[in-house]
Protein backbone atom coordinates (compact mmCIF):
# COMPACT_ATOMS: atom_id res chain seq x y z
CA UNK A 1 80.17 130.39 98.87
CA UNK A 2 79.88 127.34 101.03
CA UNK A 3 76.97 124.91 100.91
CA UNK A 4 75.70 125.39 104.43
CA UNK A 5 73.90 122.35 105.57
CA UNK A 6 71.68 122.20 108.01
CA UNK A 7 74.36 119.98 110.17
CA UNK A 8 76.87 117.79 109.49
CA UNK A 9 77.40 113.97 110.74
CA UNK A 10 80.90 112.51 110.11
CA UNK A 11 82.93 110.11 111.14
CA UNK A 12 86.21 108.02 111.56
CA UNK A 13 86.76 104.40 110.36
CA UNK A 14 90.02 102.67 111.58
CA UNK A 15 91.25 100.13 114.54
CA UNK A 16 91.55 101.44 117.81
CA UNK A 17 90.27 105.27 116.58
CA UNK A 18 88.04 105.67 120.33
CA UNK A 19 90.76 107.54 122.16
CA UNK A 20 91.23 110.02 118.82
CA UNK A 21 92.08 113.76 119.47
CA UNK A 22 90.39 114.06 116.17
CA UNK A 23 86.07 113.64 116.51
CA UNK A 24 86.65 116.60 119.68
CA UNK A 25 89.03 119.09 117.23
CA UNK A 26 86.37 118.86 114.54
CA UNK A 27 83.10 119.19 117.07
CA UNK A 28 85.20 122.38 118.66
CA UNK A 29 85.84 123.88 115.93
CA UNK A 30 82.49 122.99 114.44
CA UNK A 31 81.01 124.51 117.70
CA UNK A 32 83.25 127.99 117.51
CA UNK A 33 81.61 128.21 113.99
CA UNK A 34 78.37 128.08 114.62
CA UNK A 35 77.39 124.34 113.54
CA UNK A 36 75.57 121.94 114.43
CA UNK A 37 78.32 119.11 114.05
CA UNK A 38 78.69 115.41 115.13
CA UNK A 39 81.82 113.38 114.79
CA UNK A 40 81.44 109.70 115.90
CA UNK A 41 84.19 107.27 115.98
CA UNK A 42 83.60 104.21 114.54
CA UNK A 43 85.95 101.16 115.88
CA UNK A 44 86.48 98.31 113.63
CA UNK A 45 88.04 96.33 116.75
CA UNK A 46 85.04 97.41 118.83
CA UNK A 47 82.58 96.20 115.98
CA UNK A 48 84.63 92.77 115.17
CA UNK A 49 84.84 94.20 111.71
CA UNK A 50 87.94 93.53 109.25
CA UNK A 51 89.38 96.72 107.37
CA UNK A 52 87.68 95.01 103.99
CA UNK A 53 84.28 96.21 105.88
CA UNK A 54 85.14 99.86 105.07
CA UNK A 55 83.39 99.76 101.40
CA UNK A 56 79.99 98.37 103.21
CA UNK A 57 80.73 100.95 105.94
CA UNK A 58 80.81 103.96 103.37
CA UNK A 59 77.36 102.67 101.65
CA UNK A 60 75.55 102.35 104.99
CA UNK A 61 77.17 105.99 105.69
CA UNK A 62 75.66 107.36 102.73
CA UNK A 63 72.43 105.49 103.79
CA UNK A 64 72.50 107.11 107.07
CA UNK A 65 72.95 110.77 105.76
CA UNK A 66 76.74 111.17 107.17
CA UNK A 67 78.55 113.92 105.36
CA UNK A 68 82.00 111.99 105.06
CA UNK A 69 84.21 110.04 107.12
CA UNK A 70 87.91 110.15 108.15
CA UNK A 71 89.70 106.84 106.85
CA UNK A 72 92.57 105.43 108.95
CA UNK A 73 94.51 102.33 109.51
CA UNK A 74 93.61 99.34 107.82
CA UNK A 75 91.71 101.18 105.71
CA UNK A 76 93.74 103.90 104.18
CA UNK A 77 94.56 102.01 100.87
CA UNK A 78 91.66 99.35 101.07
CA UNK A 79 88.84 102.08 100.72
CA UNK A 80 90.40 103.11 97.12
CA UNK A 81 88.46 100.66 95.27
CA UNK A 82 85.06 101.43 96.74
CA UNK A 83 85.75 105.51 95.38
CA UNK A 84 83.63 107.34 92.52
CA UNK A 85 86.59 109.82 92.18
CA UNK A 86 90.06 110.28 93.80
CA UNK A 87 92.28 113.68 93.62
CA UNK A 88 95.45 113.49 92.14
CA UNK A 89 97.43 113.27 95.32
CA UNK A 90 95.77 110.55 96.73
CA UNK A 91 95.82 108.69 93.75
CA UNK A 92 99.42 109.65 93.41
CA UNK A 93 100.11 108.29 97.40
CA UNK A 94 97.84 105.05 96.37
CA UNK A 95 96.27 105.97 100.02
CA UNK A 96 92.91 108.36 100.91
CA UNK A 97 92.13 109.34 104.59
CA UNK A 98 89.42 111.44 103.87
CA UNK A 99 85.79 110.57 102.16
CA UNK A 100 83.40 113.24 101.00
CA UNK A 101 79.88 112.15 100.37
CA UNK A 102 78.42 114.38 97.89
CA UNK A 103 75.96 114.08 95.75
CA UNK A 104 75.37 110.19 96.78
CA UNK A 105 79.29 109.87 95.59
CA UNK A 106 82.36 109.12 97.13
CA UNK A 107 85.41 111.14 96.47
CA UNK A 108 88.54 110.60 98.42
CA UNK A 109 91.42 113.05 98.90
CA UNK A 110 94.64 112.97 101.58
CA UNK A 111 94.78 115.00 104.11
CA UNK A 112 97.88 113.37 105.63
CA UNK A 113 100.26 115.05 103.01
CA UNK A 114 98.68 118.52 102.88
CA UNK A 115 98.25 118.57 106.42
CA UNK A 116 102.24 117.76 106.89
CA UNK A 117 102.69 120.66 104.64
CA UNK A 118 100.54 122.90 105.95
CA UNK A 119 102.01 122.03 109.30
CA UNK A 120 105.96 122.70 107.34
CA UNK A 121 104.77 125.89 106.07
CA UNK A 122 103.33 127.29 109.28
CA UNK A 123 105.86 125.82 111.64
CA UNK A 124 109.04 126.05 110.03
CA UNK A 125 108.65 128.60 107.58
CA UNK A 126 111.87 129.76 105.64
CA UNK A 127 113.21 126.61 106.48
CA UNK A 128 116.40 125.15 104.43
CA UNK A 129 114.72 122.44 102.21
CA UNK A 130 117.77 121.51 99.91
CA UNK A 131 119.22 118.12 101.81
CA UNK A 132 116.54 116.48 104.06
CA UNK A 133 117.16 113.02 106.27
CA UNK A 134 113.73 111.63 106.52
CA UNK A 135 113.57 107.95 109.01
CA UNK A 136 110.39 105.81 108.04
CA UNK A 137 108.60 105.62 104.65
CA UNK A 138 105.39 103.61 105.83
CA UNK A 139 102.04 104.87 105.30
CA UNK A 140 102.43 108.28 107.29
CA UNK A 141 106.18 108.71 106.20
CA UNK A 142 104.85 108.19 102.30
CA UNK A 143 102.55 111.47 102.86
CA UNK A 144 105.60 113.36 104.62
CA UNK A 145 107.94 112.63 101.98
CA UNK A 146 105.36 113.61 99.12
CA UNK A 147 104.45 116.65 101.30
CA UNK A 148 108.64 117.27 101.12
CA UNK A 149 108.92 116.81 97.75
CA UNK A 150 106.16 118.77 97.03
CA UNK A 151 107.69 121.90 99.28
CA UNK A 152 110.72 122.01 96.88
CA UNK A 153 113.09 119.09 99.07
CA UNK A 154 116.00 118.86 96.13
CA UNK A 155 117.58 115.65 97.52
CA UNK A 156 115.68 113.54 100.35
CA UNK A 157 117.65 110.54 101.99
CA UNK A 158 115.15 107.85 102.92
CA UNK A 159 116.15 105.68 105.33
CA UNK A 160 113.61 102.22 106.49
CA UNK A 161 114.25 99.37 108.53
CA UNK A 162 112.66 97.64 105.60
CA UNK A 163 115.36 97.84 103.08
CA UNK A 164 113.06 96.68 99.93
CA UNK A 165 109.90 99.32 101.09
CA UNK A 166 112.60 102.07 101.77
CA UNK A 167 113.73 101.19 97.79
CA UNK A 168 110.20 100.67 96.75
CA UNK A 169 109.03 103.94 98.04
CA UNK A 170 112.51 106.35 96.91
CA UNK A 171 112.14 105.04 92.84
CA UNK A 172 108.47 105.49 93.37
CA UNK A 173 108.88 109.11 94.72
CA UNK A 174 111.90 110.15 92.37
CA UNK A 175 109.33 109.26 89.39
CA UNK A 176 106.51 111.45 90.70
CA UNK A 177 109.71 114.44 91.03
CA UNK A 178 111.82 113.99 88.26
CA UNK A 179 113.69 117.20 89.17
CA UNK A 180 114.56 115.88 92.81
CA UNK A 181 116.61 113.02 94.35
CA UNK A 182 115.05 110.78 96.28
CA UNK A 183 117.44 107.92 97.66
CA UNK A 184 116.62 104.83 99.84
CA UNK A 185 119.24 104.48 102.68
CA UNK A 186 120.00 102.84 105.58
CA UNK A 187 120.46 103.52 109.46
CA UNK A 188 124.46 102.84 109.03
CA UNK A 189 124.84 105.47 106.71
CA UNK A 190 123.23 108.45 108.87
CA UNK A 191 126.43 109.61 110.36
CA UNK A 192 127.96 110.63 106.41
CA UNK A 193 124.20 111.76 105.86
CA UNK A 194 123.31 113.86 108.84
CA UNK A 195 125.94 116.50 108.34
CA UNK A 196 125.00 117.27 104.78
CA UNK A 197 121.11 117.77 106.08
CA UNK A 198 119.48 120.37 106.43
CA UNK A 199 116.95 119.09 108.37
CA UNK A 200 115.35 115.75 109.90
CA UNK A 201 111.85 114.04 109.86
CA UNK A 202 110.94 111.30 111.76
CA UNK A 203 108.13 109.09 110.95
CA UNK A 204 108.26 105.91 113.24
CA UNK A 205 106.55 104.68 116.13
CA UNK A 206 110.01 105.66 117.89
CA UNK A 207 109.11 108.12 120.94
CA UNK A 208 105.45 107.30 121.26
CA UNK A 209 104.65 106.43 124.92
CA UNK A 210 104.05 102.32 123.89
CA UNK A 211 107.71 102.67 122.03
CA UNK A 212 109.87 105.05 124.14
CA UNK A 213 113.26 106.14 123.02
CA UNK A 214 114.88 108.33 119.91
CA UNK A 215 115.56 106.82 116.84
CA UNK A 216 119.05 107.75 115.98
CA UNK A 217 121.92 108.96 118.24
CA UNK A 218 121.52 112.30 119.03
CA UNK A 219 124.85 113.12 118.55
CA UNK A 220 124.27 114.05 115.00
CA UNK A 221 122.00 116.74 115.41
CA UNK A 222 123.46 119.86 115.04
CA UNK A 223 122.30 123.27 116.16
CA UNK A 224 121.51 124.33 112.60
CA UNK A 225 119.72 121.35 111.97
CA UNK A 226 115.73 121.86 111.57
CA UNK A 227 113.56 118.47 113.27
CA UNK A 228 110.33 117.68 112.06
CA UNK A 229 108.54 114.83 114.27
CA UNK A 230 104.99 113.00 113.92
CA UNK A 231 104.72 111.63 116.82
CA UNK A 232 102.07 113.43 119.19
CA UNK A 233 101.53 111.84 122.21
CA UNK A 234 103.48 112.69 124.08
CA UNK A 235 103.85 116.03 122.07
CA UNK A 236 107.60 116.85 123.42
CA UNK A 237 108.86 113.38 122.46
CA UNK A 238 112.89 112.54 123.59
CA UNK A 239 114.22 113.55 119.94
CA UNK A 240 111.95 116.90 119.95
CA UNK A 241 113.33 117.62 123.53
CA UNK A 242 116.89 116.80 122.70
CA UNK A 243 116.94 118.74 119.53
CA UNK A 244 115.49 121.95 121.19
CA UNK A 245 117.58 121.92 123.67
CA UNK A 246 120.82 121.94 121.08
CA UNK A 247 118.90 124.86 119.88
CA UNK A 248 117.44 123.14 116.36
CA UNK A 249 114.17 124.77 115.26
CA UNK A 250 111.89 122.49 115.83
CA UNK A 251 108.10 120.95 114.89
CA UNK A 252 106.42 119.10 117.11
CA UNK A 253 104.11 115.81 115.81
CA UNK A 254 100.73 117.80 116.68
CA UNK A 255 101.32 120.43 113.86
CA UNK A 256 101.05 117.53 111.23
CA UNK A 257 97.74 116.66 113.25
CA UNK A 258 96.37 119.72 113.56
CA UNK A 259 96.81 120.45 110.02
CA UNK A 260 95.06 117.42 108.32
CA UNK A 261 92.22 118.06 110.84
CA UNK A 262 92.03 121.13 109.55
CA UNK A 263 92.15 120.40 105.96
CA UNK A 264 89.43 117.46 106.66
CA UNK A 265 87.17 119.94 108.26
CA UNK A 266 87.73 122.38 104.51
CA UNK A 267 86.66 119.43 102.48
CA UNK A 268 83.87 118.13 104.85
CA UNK A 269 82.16 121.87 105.00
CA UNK A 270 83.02 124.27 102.69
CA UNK A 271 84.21 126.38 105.43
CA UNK A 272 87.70 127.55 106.69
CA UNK A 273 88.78 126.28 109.60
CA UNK A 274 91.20 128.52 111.93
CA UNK A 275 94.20 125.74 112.27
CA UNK A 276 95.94 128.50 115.52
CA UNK A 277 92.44 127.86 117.28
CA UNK A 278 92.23 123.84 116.66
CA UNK A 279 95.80 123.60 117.95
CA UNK A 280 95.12 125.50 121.25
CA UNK A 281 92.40 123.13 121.50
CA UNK A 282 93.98 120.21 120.55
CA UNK A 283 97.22 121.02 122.60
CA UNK A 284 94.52 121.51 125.48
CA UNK A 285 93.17 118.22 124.92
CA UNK A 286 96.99 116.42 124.95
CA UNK A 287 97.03 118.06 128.21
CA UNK A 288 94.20 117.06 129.87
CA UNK A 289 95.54 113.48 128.68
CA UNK A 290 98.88 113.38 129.75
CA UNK A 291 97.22 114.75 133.71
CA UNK A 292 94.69 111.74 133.63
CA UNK A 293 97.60 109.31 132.71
């Protein structure tokens, strides 16, 4: 049974969070279920706060009755410390996206891994998970590769500009799944890696509108390759365009969205959230973007 409240008040903490899809997914689908439910965005570059404000933000939350709040960057790892409780995967990640108030506690939880594999599962399903390529292993592309791992990946190549995160991140990984391979590698060695894959994720910056382009040369995608990308706006990035049209199966950036919207929306109410309806919605709302742009 879910604890029905009255209404629920959340919101999101991070730089630069007022253009989010995310406060209208949760208010819609909030809406279609029959609650009363507010999601505010609140800007840390609009306030002149620093990402060490988040613990004060989270007390004077609590203070103000707000249900829980949506963590993003800076905030993501800074916001451990001020935490009554943490589930395993977040602790695991060292990163928490998602607060709960309950009870006058804080419990964090990630909803940046489950949501990628959520998004894997619904997207991709009976997808070929023994050899993966995965570009990027910052803060997002940690959750992905967990999410990976966690799906049954056997061997995952991860490849970062950042040589020494990229090494930091694969021994860190291989320890959490002693029964995979996780291996740090590097942009030069993609064309010997690429046709042992059996599929690619990208998680850099690489395709979004402010950084256009693909971020590896497209002639080693292969038909029977599977592409995973994060990026969302624009949805149909170059590399998901390219790949679908050498017929890869392929998952667009706003699955990965949708899905830790969705799973945000579980822990916030107690209530199941229909993830088909909040991506019509949210698809709607990358629409309605891309026309006013």
């Amino acid at each position: 049974m879910s604890n029905r409240t009255e209404s629920y008040l959340v919101g999101l903490v991070g730089d630069g969070v007022m253009p989010s899809l995310t406060p209208p997914m949760h208010e819609r689908e909030g809406d279609v279920q029959g609650l009363r439910y507010l999601y505010r965005p609140i800007d840390l570059l609009e306030l002149g706060l620093p990402g060490e404000s988040v613990g004060q933000l989270l007390q004077s939350a609590r203070s103000l009755g707000f249900n829980g709040l949506n963590i993003t960057h800076p905030c993501k790892q800074l916001v451990l410390q001020h935490l009554d409780e943490v589930s395993p995967d977040a602790l695991r990640l060292g990163a928490v996206n998602t607060v709960v108030i309950q009870d006058g506690r804080f419990v964090g939880h990630n909803t940046d891994f489950s949501g990628f594999a959520a998004a894997l599962a619904s997207g991709l399903p009976g997808a070929r998970l023994d050899r993966v390529v995965q570009l990027g292993a910052g803060g997002a592309g940690s959750a992905v590769a967990y999410a990976l791992l966690s799906a049954g990946v056997r061997h995952l190549d991860l490849v970062d500009m950042d040589a020494a995160r990229g090494a930091a991140r694969a021994e860190e990984l291989a320890g959490f799944f002693p029964d995979s391979t996780v291996t740090a590698r590097t942009t030069a060695e993609l064309p010997q890696l690429m046709p042992l894959a059996d599929g690619l994720v990208h998680c850099t910056p690489v395709g979004m509108a402010a950084h256009p382009g693909v971020p590896l040369d497209l002639g080693l995608l292969e038909s029977r390759h599977w592409v995973a990308d994060i990026v969302y706006r624009p949805i149909d990035t170059e590399l998901v365009r390219s790949a679908r049209a050498k017929g890869c199966e392929v998952l667009d950036g706003g699955r990965m969205a949708v899905g830790q919207a969705a799973d945000a929306f579980r822990i916030f109410t107690g209530l199941e959230p229909d993830p088909d309806r909040m991506r019509s919605h949210f698809l709607e709302l990358v629409a309605a973007e891309e026309v006013a742009a």
